[in-house]
Protein backbone atom coordinates (compact mmCIF):
# COMPACT_ATOMS: atom_id res chain seq x y z
CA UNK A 1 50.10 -63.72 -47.08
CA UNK A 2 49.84 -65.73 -43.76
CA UNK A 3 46.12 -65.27 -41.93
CA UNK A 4 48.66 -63.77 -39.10
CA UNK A 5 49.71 -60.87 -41.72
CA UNK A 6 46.65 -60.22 -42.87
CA UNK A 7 44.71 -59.83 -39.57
CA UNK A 8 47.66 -57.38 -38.23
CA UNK A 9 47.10 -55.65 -41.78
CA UNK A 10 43.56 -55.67 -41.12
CA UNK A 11 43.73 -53.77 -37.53
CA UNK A 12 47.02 -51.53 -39.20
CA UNK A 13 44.69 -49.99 -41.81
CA UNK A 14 41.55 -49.96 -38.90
CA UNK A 15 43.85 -47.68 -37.08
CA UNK A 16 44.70 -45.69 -40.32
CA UNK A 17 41.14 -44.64 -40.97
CA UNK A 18 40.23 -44.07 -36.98
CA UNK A 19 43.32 -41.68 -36.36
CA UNK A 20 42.28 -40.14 -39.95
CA UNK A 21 38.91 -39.55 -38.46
CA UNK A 22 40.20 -38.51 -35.56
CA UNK A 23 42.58 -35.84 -37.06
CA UNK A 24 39.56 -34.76 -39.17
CA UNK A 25 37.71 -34.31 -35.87
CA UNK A 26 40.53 -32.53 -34.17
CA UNK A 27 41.20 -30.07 -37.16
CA UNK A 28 37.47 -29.31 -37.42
CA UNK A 29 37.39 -28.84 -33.47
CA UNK A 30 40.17 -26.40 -33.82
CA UNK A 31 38.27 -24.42 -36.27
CA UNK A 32 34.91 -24.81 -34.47
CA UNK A 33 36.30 -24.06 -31.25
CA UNK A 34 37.32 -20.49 -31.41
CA UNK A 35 33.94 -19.01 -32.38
CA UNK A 36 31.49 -21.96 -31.72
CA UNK A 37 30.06 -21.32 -28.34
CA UNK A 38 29.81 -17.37 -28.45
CA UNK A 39 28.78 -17.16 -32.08
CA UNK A 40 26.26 -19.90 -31.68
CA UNK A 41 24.74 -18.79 -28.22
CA UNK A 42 24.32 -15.21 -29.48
CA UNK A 43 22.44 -16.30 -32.51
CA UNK A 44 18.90 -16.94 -32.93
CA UNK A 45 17.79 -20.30 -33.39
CA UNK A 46 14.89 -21.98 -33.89
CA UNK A 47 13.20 -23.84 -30.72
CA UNK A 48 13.95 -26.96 -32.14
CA UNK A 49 17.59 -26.62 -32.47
CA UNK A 50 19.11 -28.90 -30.04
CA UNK A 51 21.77 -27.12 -27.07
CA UNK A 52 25.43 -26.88 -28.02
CA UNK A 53 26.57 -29.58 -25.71
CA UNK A 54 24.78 -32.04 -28.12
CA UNK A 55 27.28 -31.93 -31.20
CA UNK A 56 30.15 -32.87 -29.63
CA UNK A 57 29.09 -36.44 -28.37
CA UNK A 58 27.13 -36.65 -32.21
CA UNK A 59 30.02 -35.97 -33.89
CA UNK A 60 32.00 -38.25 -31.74
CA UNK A 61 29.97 -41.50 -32.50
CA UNK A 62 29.57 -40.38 -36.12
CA UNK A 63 32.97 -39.74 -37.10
CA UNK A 64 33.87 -43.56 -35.54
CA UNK A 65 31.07 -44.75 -37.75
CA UNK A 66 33.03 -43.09 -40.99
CA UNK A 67 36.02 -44.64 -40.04
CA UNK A 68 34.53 -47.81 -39.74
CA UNK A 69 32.87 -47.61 -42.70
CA UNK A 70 35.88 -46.80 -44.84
CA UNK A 71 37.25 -49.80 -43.46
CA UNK A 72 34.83 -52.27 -44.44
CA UNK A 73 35.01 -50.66 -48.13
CA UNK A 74 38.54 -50.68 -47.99
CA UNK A 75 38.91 -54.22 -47.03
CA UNK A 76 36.57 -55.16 -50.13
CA UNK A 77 38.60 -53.46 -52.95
CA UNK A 78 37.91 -50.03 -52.15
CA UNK A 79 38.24 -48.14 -56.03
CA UNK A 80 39.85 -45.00 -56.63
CA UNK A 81 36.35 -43.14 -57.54
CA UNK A 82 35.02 -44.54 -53.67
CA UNK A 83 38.39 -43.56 -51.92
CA UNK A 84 37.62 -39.99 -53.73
CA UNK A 85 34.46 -39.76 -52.57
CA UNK A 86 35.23 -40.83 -49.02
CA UNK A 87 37.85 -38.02 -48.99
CA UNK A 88 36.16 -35.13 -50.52
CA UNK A 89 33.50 -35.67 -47.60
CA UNK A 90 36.19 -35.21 -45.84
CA UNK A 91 37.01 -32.09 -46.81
CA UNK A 92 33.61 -30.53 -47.06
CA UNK A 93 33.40 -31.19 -43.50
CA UNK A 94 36.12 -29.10 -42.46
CA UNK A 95 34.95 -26.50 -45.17
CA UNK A 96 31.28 -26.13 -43.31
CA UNK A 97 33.57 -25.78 -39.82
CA UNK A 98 35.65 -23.38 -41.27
CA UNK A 99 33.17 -21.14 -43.24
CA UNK A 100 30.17 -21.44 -40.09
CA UNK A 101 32.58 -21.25 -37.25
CA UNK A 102 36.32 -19.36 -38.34
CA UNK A 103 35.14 -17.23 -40.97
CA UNK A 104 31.44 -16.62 -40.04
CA UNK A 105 29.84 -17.10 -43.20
CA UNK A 106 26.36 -19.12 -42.76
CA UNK A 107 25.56 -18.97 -46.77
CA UNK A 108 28.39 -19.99 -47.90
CA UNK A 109 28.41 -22.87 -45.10
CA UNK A 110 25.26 -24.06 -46.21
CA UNK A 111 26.55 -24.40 -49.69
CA UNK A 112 29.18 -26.51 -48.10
CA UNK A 113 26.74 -28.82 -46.55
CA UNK A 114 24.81 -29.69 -49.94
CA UNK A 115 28.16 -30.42 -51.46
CA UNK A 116 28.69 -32.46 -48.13
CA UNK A 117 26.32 -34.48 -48.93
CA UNK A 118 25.99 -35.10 -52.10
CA UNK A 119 29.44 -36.49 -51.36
CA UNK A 120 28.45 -38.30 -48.46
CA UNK A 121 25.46 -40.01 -50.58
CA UNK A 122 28.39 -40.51 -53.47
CA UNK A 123 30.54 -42.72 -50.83
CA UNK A 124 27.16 -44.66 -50.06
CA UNK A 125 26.86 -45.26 -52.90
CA UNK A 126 30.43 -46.36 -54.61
CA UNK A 127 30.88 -48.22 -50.40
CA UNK A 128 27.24 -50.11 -51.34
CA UNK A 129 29.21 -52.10 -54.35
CA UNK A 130 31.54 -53.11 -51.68
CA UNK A 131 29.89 -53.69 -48.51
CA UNK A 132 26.38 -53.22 -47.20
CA UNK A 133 27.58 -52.58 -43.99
CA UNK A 134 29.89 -49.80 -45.12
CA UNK A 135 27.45 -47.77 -46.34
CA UNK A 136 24.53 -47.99 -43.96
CA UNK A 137 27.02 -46.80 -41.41
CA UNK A 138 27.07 -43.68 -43.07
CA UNK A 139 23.40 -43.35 -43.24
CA UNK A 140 23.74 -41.32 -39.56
CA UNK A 141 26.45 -39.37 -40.71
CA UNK A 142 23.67 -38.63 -44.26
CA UNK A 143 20.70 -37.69 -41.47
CA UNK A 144 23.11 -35.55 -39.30
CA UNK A 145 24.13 -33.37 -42.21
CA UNK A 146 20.36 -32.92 -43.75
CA UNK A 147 19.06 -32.00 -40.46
CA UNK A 148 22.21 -29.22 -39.97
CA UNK A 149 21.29 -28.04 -43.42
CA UNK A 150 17.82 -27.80 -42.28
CA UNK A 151 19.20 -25.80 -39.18
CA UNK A 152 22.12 -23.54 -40.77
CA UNK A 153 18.84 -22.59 -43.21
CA UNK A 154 16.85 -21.93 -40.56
CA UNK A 155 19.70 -19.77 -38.32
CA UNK A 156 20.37 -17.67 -41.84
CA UNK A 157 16.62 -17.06 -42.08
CA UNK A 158 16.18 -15.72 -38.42
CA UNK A 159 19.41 -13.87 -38.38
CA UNK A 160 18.77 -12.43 -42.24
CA UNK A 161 22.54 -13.46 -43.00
């Protein structure tokens, strides 16, 4: 394969995981978006729960940094059992958006989230084999989660869910 090839491969597949990300993001936005801002404004939460208009910009930066982690695994031999992991995160993250937001179910959300990130620290760990890189960029993504487990705990606990 010429170096020409391989670069245009190289920005092909860079584009593949950013519009995945991206369709991730706009799926989960379509089932946040319904029910976010009235559910979440009418609930209690704890002072130290940051304002609504915060997550959007987060999740912005973080789902960028997924994407561009996948890529750096995938351009080192990404295996099967990484690729698996990478997508089940995936999915968990829709799941918490779909059981929090669309179907209003805070427990079962929070379950969501450990699974989350067990799968999150799974894709660390399989990306780590590959690329350094690639899995320290999910280390944000690892933080965010915890910390909205923390805070999905917290809103079932002052809202007795």
């Amino acid at each position: 394969m010429t170096a020409t090839r391989k670069k245009r491969r190289e920005i092909q597949a860079l584009l593949g995981f950013l519009v995945t990300a991206l369709l991730v993001a706009t799926v989960g936005g379509v089932l946040t978006s319904p029910n976010a801002a009235s559910m979440f404004e009418n609930l209690h939460r704890p002072s130290w729960a940051p304002p609504g208009r915060v997550f959007g910009p987060v999740w912005s930066v973080l789902y960028i940094m997924i994407a561009v982690s996948g890529w750096l695994a995938w351009r080192r031999g990404l295996s099967r059992a990484g690729a698996s992991w990478y997508a089940a995160q995936y999915g968990f993250n829709l799941a918490w958006s779909f059981l929090y937001f669309h179907l209003a179910m805070p427990r079962a959300a929070l379950t969501a989230l450990v699974v989350l990130l067990a799968c999150i620290l799974g894709t660390m760990a399989a990306f780590a084999r590959l690329s350094r890189p690639a899995a320290a960029l999910l280390v944000p993504y690892a933080l965010w989660v915890a910390f909205a487990g923390v805070l999905n705990l917290a809103i079932i606990r002052l809202n007795a869910f």
